[in-house]
C-alpha atoms as a PDB file:
ATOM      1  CA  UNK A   1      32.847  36.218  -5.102  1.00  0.00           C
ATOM      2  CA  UNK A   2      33.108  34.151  -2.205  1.00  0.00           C
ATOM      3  CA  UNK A   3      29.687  34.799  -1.041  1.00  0.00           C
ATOM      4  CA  UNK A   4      28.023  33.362  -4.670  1.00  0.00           C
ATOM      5  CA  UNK A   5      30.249  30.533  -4.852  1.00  0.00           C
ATOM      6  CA  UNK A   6      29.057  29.026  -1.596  1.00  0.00           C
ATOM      7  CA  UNK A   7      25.186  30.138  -2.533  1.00  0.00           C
ATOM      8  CA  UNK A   8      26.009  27.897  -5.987  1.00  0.00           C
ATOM      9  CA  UNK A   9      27.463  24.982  -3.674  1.00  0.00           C
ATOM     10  CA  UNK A  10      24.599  25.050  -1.874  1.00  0.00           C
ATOM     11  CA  UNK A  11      21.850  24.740  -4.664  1.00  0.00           C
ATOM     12  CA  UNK A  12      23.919  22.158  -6.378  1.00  0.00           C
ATOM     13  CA  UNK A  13      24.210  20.078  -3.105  1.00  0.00           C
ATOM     14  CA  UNK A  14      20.387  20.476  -2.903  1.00  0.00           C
ATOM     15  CA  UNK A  15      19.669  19.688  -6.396  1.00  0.00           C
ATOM     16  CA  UNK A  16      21.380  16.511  -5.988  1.00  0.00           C
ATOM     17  CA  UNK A  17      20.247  15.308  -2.923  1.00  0.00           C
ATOM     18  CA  UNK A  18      16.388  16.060  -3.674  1.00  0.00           C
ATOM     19  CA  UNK A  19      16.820  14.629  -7.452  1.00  0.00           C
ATOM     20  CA  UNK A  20      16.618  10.763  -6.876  1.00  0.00           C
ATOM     21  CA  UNK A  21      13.946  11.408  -4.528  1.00  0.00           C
ATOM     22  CA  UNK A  22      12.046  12.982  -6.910  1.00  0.00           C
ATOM     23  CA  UNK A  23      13.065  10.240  -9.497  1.00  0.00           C
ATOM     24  CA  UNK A  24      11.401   7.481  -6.711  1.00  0.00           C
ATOM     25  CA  UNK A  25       8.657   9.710  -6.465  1.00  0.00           C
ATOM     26  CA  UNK A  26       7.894   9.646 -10.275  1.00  0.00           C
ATOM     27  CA  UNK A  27       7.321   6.004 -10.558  1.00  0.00           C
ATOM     28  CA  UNK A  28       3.911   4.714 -11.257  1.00  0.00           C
ATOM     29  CA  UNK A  29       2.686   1.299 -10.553  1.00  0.00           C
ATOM     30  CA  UNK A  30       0.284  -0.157 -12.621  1.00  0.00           C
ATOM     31  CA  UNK A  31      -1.751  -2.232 -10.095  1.00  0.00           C
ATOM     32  CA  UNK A  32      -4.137  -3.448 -12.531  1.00  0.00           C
ATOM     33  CA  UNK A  33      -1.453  -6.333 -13.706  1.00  0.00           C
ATOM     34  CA  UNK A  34       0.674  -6.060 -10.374  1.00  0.00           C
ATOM     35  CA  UNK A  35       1.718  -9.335  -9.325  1.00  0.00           C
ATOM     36  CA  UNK A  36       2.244 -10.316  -5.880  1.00  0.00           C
ATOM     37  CA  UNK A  37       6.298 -10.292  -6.282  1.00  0.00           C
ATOM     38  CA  UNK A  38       6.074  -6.968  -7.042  1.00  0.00           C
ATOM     39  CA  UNK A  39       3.957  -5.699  -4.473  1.00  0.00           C
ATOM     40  CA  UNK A  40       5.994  -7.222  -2.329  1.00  0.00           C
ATOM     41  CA  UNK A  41       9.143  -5.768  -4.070  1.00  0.00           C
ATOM     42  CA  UNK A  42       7.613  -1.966  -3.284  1.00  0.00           C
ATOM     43  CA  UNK A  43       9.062   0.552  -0.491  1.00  0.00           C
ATOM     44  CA  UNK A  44       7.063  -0.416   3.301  1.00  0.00           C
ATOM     45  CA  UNK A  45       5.593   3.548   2.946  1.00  0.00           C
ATOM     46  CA  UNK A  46       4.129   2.122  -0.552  1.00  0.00           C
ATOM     47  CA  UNK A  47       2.427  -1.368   0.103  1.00  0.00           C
ATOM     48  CA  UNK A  48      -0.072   0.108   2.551  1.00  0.00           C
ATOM     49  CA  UNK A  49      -0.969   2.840  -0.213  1.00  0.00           C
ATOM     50  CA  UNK A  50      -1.691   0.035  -2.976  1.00  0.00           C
ATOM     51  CA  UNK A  51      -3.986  -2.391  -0.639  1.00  0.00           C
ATOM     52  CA  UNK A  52      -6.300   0.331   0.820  1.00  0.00           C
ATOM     53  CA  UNK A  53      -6.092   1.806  -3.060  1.00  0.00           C
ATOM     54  CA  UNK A  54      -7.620  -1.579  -4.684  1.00  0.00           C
ATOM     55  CA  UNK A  55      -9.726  -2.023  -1.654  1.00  0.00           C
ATOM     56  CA  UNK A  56     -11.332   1.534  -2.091  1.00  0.00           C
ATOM     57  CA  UNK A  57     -11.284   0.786  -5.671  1.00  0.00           C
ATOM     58  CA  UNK A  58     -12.701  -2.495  -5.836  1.00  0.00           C
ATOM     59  CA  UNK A  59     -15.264  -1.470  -2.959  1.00  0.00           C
ATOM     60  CA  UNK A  60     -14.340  -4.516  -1.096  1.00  0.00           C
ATOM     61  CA  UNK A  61     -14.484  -2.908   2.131  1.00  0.00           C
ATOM     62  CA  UNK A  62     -18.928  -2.638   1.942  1.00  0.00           C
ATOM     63  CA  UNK A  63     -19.796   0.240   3.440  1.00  0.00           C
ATOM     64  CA  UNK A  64     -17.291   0.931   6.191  1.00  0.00           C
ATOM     65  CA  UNK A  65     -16.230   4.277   6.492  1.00  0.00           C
ATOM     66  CA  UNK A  66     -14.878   4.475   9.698  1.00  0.00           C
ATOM     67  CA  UNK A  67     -10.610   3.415  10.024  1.00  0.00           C
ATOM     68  CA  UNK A  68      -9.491   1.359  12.144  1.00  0.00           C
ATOM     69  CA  UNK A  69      -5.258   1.626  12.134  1.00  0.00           C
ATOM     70  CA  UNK A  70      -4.959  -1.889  14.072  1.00  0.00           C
ATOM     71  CA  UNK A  71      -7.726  -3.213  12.092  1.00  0.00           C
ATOM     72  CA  UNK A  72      -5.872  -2.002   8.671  1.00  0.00           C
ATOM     73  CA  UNK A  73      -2.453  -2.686   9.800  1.00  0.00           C
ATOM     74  CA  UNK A  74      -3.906  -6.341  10.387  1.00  0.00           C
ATOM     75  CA  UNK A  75      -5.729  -5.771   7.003  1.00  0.00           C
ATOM     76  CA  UNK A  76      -2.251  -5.146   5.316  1.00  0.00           C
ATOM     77  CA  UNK A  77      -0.334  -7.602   6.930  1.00  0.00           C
ATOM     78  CA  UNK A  78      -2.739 -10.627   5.711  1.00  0.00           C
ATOM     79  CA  UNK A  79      -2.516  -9.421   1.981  1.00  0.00           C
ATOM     80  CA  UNK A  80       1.179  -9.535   2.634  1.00  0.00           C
ATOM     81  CA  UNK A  81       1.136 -13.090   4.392  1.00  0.00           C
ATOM     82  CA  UNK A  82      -1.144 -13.970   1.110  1.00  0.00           C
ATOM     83  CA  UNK A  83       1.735 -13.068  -1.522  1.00  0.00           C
ATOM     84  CA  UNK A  84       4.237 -14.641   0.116  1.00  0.00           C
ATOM     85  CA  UNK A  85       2.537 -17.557   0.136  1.00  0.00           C
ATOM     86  CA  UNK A  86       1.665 -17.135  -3.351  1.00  0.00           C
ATOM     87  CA  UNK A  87       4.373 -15.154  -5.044  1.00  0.00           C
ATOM     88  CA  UNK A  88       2.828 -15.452  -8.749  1.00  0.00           C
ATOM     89  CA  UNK A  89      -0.763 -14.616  -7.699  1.00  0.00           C
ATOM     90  CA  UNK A  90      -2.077 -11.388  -8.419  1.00  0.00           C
ATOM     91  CA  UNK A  91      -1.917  -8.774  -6.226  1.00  0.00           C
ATOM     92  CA  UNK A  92      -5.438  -7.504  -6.279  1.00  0.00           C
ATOM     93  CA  UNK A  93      -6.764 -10.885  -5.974  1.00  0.00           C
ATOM     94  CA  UNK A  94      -5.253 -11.291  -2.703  1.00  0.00           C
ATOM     95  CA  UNK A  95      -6.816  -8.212  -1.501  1.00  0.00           C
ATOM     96  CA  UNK A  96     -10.283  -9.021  -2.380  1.00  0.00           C
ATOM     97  CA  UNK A  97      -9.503 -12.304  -1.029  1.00  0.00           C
ATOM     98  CA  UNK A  98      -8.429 -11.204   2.132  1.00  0.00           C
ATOM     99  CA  UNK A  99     -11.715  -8.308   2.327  1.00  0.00           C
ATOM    100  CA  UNK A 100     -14.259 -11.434   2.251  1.00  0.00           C
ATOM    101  CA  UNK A 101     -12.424 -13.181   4.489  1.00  0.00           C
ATOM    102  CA  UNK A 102     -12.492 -10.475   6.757  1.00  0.00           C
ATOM    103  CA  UNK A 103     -16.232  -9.776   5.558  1.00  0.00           C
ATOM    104  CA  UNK A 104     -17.720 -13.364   6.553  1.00  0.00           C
ATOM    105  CA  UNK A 105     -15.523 -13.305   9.999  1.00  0.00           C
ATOM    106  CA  UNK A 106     -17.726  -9.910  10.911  1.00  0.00           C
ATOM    107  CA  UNK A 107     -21.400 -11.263  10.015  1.00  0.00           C
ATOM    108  CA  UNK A 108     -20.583 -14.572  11.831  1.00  0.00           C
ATOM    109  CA  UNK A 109     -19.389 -12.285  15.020  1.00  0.00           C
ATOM    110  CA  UNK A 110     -22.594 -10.314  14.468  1.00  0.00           C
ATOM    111  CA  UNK A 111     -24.422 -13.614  14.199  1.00  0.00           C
ATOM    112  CA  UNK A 112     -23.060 -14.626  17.421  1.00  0.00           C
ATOM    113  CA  UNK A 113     -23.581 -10.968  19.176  1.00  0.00           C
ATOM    114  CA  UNK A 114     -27.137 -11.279  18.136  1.00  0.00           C
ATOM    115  CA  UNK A 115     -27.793 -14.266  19.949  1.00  0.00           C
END
C-alpha cells in the first residue's frame, strides 16, 4: 500500500508542476493586431520568436538565407529599442521598419565596397 501511495504522490506532484507550463504554452498571440506594449509584455524566450516570425512572414529580410546570431540578436534588440520608444505603435510595423533600415545600411556598405 505504501509502495502505490508514493507512485500516486509522485504523478500528482508531476501533474501539477508540468500543468501551468503547459497552460503558458497554450497561449497564442495574434501578431497581426499586436501592439508594441504587448510585444514587449511577452516572455524574453518569446520576443525573438515573434520578430524573426513577421520578418519571415512579411519577407522583409530579401533574400537572405544565411543567420547571423549577432546580426539577429542586433536585429531583435532594435525592434525592441523601436517599441519602447513607441509603446502604441504596432508591432509589425516596427519590424519592417527596422528590416529597411537595416536593408539601405547594406546596399550603401556595398556601394562603398564597390568603390
Amino acid at each position: 500500500m505504501t509502495r502505490r501511495g508514493l507512485r500516486w504522490s509522485v504523478v500528482v506532484t508531476l501533474l501539477a508542476f508540468s500543468a501551468p507550463v503547459a497552460a503558458e504554452e497554450a497561449k497564442r498571440v495574434d501578431i497581426k493586431n499586436l501592439s508594441c506594449v504587448s510585444f514587449l509584455a511577452q516572455a524574453d524566450d518569446i520576443r525573438p520568436m515573434l520578430v524573426a516570425w513577421v520578418h519571415g512572414y512579411t519577407h522583409a529580410g530579401g533574400e537572405n538565407w544565411i543567420l547571423d546570431p549577432p546580426a539577429a540578436r542586433s536585429f531583435v534588440s532594435s525592434v525592441e529599442d523601436l517599441c519602447r520608444k513607441a509603446p502604441l505603435a504596432s508591432f509589425r510595423y516596427q519590424v519592417m521598419a527596422t528590416a529597411k533600415t537595416r536593408q539601405a545600411e547594406a546596399k550603401k556598405a556595398a556601394k562603398a565596397a564597390a568603390k
